[in-house]
Every structure is written in C-alpha cells, then in structure tokens.
PDB file of N, CA and C in Angstrom:
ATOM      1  N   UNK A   1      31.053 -69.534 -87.234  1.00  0.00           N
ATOM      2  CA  UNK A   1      30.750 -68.118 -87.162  1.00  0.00           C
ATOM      3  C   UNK A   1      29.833 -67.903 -85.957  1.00  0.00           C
ATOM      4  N   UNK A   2      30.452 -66.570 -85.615  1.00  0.00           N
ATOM      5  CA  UNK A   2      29.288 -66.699 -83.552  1.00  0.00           C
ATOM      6  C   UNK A   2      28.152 -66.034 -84.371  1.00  0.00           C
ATOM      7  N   UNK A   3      28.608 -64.729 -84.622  1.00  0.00           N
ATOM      8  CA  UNK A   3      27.434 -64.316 -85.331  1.00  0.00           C
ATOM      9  C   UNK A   3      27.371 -64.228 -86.583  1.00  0.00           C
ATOM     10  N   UNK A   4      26.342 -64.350 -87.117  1.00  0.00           N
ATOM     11  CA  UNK A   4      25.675 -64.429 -88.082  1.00  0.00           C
ATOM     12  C   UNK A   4      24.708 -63.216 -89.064  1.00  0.00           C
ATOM     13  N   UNK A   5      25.245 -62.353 -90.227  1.00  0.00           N
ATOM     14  CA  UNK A   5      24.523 -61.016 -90.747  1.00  0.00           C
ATOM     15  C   UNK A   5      22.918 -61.915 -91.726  1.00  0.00           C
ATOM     16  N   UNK A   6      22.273 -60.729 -91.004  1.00  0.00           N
ATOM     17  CA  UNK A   6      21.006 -61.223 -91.997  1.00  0.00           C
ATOM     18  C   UNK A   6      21.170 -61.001 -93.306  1.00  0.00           C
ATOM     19  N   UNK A   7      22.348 -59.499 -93.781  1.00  0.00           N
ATOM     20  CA  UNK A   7      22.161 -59.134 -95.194  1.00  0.00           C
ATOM     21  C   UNK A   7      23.709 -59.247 -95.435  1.00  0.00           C
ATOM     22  N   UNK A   8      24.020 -59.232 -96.834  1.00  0.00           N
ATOM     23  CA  UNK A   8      25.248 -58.592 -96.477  1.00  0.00           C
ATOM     24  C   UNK A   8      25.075 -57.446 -97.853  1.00  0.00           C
ATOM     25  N   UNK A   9      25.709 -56.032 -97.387  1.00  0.00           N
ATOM     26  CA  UNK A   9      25.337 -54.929 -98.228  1.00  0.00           C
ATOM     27  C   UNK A   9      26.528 -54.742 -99.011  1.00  0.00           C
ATOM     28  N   UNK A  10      26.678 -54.408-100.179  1.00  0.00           N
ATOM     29  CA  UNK A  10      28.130 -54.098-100.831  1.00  0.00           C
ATOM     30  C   UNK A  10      27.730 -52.846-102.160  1.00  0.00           C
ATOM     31  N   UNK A  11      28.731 -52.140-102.308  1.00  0.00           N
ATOM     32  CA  UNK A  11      28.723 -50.942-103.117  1.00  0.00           C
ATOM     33  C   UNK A  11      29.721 -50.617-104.057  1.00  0.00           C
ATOM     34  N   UNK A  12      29.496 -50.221-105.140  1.00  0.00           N
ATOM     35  CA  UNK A  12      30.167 -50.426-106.203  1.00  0.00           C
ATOM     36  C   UNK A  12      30.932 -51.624-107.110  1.00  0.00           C
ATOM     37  N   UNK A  13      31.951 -51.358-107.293  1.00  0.00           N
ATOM     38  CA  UNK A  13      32.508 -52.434-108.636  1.00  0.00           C
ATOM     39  C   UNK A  13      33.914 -52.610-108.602  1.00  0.00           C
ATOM     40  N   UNK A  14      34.593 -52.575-107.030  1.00  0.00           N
ATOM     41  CA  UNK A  14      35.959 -52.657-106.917  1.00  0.00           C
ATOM     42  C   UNK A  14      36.026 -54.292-106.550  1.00  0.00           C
ATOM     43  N   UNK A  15      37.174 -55.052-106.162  1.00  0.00           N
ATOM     44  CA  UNK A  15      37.494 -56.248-106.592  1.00  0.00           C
ATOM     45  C   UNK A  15      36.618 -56.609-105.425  1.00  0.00           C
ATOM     46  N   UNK A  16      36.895 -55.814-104.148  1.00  0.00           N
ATOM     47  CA  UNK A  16      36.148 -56.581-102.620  1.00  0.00           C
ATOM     48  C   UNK A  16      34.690 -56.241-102.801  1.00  0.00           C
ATOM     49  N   UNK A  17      33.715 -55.758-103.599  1.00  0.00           N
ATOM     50  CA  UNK A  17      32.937 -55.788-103.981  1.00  0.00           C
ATOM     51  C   UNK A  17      32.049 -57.195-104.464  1.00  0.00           C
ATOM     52  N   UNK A  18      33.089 -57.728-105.758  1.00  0.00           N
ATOM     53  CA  UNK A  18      32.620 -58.885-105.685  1.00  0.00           C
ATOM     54  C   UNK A  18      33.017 -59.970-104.721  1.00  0.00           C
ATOM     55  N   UNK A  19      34.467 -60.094-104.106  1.00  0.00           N
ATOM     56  CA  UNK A  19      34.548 -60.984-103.425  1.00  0.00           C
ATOM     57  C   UNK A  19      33.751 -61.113-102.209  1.00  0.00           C
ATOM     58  N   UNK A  20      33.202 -59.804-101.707  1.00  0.00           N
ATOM     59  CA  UNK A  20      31.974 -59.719-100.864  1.00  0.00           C
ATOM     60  C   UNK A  20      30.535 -60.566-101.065  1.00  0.00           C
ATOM     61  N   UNK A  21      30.226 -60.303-102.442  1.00  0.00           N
ATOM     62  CA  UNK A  21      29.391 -60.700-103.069  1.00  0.00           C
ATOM     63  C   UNK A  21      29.272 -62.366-102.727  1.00  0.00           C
ATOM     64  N   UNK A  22      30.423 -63.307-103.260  1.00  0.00           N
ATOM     65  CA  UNK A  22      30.581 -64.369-103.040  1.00  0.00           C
ATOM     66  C   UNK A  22      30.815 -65.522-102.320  1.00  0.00           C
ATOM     67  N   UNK A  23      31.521 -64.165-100.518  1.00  0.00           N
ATOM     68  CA  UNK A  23      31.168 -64.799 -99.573  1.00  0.00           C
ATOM     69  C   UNK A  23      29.794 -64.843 -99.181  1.00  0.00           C
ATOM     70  N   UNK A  24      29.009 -63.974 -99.366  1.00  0.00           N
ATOM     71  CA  UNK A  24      27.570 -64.173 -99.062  1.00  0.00           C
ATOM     72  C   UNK A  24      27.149 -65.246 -99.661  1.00  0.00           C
ATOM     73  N   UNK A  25      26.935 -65.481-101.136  1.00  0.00           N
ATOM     74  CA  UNK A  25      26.764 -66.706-101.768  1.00  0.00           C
ATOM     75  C   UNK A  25      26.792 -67.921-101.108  1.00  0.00           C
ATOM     76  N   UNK A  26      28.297 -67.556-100.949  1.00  0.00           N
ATOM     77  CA  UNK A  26      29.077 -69.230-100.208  1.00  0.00           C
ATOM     78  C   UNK A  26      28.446 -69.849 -99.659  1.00  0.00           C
ATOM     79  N   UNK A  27      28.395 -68.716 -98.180  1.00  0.00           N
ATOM     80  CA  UNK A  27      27.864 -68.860 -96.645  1.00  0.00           C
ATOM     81  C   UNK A  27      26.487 -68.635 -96.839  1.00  0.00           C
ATOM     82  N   UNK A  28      25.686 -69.075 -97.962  1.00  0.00           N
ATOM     83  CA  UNK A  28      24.267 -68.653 -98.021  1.00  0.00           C
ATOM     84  C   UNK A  28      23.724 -67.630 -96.980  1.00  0.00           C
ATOM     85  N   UNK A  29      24.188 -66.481 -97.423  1.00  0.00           N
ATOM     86  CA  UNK A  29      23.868 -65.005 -96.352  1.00  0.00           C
ATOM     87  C   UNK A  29      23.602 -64.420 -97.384  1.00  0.00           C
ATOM     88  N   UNK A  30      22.137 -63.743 -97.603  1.00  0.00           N
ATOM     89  CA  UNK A  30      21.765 -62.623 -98.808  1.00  0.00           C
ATOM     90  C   UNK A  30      22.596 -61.275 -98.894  1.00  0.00           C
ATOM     91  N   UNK A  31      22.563 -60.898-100.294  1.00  0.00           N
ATOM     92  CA  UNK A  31      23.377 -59.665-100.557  1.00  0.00           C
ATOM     93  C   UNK A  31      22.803 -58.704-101.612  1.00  0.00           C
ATOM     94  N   UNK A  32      23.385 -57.683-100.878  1.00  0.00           N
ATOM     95  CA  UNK A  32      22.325 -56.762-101.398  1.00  0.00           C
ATOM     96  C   UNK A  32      23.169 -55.507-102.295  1.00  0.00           C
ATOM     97  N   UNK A  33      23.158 -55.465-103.935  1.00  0.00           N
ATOM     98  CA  UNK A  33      24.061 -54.660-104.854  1.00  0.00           C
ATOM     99  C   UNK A  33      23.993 -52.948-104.378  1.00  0.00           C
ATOM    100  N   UNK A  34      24.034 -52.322-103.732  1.00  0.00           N
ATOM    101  CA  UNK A  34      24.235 -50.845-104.161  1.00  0.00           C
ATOM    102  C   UNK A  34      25.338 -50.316-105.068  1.00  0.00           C
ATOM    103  N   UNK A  35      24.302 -49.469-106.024  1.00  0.00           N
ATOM    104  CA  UNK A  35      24.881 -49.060-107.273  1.00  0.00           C
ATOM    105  C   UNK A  35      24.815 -49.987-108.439  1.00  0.00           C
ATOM    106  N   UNK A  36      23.878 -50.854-108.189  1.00  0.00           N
ATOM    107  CA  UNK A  36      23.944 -52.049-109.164  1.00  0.00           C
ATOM    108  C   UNK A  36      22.963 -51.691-110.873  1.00  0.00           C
ATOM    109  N   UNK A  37      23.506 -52.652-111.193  1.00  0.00           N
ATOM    110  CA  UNK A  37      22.938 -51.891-113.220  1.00  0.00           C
ATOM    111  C   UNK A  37      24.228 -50.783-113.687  1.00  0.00           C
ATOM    112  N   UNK A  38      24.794 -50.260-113.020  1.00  0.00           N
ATOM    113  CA  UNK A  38      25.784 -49.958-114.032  1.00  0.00           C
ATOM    114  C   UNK A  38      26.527 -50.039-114.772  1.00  0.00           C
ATOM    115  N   UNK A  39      26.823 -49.798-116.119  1.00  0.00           N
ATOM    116  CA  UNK A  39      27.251 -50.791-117.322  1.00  0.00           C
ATOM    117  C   UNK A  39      28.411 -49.642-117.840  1.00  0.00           C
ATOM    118  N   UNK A  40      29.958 -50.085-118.365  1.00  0.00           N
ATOM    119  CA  UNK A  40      30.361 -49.100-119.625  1.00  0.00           C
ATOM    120  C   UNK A  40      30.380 -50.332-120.768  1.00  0.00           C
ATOM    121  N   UNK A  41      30.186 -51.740-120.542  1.00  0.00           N
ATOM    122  CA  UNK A  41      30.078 -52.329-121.917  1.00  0.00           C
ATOM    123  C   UNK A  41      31.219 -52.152-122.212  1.00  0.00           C
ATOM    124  N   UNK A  42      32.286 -52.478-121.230  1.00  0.00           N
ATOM    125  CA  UNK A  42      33.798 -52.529-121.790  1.00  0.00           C
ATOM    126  C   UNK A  42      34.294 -53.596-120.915  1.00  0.00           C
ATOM    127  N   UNK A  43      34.348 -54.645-121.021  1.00  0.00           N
ATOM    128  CA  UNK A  43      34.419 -56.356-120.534  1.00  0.00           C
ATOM    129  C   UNK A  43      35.990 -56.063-120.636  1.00  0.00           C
ATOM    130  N   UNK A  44      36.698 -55.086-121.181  1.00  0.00           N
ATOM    131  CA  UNK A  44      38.564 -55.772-120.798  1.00  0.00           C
ATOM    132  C   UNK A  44      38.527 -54.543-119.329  1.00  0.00           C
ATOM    133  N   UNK A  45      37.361 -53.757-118.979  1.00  0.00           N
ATOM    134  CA  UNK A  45      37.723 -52.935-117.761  1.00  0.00           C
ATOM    135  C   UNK A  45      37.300 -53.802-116.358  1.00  0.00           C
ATOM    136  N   UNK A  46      38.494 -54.199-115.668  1.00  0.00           N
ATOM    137  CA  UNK A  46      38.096 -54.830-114.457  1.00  0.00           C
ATOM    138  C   UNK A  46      37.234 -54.454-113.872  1.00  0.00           C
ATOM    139  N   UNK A  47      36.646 -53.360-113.734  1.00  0.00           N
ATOM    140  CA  UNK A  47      35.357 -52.599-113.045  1.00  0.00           C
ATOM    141  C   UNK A  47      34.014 -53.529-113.640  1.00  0.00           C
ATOM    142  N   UNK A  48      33.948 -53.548-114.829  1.00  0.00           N
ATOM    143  CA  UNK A  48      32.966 -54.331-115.666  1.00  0.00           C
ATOM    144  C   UNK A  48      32.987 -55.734-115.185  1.00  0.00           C
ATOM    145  N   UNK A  49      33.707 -56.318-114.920  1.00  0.00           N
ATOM    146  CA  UNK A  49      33.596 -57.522-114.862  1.00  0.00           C
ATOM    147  C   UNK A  49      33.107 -58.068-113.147  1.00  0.00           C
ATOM    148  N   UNK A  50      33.062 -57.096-112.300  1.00  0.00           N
ATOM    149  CA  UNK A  50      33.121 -56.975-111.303  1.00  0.00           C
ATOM    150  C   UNK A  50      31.747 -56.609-111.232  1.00  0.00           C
ATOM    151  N   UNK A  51      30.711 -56.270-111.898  1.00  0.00           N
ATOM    152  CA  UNK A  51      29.404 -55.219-111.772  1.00  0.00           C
ATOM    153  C   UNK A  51      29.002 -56.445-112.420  1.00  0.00           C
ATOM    154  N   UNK A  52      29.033 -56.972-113.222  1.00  0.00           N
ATOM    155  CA  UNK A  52      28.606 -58.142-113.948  1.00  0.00           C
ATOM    156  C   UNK A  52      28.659 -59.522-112.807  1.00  0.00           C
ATOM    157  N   UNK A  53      29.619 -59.876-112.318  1.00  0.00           N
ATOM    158  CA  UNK A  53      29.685 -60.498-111.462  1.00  0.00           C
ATOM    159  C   UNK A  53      29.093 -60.647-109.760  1.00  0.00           C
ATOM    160  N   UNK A  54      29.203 -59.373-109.654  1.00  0.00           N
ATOM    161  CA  UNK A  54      28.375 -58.729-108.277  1.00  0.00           C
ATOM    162  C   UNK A  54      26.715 -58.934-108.366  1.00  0.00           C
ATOM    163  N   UNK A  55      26.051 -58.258-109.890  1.00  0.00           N
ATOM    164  CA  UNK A  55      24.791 -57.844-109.835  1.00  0.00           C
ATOM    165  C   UNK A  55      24.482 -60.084-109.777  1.00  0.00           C
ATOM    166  N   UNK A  56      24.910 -60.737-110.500  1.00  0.00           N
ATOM    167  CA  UNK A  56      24.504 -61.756-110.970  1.00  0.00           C
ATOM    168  C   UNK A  56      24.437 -62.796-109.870  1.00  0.00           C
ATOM    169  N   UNK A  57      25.298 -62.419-108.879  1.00  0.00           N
ATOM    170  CA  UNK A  57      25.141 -63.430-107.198  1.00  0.00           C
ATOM    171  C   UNK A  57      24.275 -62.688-106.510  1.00  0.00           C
ATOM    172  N   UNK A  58      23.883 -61.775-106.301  1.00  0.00           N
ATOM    173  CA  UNK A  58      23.218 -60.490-105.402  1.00  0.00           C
ATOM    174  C   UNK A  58      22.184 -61.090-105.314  1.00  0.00           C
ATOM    175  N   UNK A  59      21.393 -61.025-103.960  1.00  0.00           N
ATOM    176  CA  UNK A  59      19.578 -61.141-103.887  1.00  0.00           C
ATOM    177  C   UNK A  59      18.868 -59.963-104.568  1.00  0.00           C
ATOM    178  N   UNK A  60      19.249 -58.940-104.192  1.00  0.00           N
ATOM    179  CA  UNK A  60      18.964 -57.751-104.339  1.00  0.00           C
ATOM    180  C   UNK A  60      19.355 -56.524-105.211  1.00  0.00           C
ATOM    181  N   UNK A  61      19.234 -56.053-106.435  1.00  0.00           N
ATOM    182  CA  UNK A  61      19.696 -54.850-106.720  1.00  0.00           C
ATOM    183  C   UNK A  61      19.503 -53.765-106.212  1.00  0.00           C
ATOM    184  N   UNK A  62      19.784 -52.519-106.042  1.00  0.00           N
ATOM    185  CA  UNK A  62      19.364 -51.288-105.870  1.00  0.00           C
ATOM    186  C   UNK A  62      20.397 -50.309-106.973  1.00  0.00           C
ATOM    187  N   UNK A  63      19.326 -50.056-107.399  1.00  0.00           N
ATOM    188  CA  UNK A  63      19.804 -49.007-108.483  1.00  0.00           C
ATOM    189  C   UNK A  63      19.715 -47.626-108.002  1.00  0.00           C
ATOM    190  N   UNK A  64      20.641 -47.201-109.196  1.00  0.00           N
ATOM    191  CA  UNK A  64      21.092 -45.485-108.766  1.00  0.00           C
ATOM    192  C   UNK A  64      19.999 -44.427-109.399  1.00  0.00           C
ATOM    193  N   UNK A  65      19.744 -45.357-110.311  1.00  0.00           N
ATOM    194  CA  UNK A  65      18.671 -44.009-111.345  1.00  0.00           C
ATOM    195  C   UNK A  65      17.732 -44.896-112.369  1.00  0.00           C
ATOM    196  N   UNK A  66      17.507 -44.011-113.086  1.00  0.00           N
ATOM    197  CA  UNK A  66      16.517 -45.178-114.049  1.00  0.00           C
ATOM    198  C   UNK A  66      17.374 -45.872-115.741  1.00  0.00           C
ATOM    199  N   UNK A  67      18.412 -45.043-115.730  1.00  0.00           N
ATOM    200  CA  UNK A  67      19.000 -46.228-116.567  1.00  0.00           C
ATOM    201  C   UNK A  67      19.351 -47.423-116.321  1.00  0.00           C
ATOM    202  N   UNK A  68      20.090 -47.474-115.060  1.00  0.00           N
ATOM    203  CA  UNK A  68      20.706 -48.740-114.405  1.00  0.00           C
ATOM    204  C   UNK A  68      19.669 -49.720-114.426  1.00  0.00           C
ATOM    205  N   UNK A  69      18.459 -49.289-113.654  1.00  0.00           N
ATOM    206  CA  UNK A  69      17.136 -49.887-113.237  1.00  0.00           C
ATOM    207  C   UNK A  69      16.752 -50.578-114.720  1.00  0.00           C
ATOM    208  N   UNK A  70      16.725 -49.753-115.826  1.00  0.00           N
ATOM    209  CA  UNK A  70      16.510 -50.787-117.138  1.00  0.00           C
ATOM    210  C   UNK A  70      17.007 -51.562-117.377  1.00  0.00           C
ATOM    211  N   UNK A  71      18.643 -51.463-117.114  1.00  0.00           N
ATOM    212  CA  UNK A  71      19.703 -52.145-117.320  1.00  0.00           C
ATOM    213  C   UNK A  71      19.570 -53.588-116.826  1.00  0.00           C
ATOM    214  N   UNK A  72      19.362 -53.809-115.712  1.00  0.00           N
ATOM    215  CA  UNK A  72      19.049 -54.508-114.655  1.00  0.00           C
ATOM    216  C   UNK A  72      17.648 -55.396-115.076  1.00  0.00           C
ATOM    217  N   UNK A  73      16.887 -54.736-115.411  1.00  0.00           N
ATOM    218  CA  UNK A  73      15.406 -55.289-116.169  1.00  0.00           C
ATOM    219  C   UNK A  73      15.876 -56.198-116.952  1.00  0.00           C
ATOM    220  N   UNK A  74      16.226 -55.458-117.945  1.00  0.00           N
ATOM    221  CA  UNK A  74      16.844 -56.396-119.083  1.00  0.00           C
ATOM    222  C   UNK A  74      17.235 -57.699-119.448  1.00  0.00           C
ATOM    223  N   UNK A  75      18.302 -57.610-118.143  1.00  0.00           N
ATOM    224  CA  UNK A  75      18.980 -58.621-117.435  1.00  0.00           C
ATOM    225  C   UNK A  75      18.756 -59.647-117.178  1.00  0.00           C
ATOM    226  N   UNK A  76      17.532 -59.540-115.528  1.00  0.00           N
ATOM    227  CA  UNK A  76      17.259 -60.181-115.049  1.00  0.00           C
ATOM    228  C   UNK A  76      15.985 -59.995-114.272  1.00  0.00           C
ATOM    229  N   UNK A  77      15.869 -60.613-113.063  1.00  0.00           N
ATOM    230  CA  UNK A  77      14.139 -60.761-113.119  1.00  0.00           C
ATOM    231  C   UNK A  77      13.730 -59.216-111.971  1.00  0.00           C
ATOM    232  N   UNK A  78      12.815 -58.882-112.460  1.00  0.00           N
ATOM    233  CA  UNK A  78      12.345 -57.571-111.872  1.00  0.00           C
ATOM    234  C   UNK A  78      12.127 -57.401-110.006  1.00  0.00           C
ATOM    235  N   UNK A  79      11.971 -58.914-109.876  1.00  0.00           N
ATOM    236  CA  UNK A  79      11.610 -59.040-108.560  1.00  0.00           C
ATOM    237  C   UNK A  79      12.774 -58.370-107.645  1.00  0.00           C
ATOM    238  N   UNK A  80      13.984 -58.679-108.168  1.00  0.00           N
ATOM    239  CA  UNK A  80      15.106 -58.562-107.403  1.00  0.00           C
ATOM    240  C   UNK A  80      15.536 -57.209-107.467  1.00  0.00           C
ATOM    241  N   UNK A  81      14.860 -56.284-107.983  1.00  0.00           N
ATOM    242  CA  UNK A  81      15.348 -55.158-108.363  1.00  0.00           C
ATOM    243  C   UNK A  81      14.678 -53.538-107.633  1.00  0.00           C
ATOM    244  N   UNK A  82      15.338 -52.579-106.816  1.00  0.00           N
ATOM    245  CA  UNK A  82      14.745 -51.583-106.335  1.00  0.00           C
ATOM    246  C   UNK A  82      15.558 -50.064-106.870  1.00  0.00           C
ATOM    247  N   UNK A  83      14.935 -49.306-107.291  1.00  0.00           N
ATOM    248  CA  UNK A  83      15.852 -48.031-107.351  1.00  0.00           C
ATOM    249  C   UNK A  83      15.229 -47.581-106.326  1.00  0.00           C
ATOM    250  N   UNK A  84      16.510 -46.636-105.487  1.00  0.00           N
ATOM    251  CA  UNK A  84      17.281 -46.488-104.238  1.00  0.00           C
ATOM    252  C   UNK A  84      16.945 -44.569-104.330  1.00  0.00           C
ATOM    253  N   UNK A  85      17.203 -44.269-105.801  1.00  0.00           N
ATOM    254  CA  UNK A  85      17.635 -43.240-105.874  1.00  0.00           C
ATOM    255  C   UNK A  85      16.370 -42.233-106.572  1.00  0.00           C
ATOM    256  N   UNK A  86      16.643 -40.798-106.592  1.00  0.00           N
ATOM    257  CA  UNK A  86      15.260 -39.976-106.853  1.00  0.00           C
ATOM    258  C   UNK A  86      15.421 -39.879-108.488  1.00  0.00           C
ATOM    259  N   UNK A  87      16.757 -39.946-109.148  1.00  0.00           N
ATOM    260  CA  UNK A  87      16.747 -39.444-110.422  1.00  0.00           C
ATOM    261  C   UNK A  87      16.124 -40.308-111.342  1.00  0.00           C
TER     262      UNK A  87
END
C-alpha cells in the first residue's frame, strides 16, 4: 500500500460497512463506527448483524443520540465511545 489512512471512517449497517470495518482490523488501520449503538434486537435482520459486527472491531464509536450511547455503554468499554450528535 503507497499510502496509508490514519482512520478509516464507516457509517451505518450495510454489508460494506462491516467489510470496511474488517479491512481496517486486518491492515491494523483504526476505525471509526458512525451511527454506532444502534440496535432493533432482531439477529435474523442482516442490518443487525452487521451493527453488531461493525461496533465490535471499531476503535471508535460515535453515536447518534443518547440511546445508542447507552447501548454502546452497556456493551462495551466507555473509553471507545463519543456521541456525535445534539439529541
């Protein structure tokens, strides 16, 4: 690779979402969730499994509001976690 991203940023819960997610992983390049913590708690919706998968490789969350942001708490460790958003 010539160049090299300091972050890599990804948004929402579509499939290149996570596979984004995992090249960062790979290639040890940090990644950063926008829209992350969002839950419907329906594991047969590919979207779910994808938000689950995304938030859990990510350096970084950024949440949308303050449910997600709990969501995310819950989860995992607070350090990694920023809401983004005013609501």
């Amino acid at each position: 690779m010539r160049e090299r991203p300091d972050w890599i940023v990804v948004v929402g819960d579509v499939n290149s979402t996570a596979a984004c997610a995992m090249v960062g992983a790979k290639l040890w390049i940090p990644a950063i969730h926008l829209e992350a913590g969002l839950r419907s708690g329906d594991r047969r919706m590919p979207e779910e499994i994808n938000r689950l998968v995304t938030d859990s490789i990510c350096d970084v969350l950024w949440t949308p509001s303050r449910t997600p942001t709990r969501t995310s708490r819950a989860r995992d460790t607070a350090e990694r976690i920023d809401r983004v958003a005013t609501s």
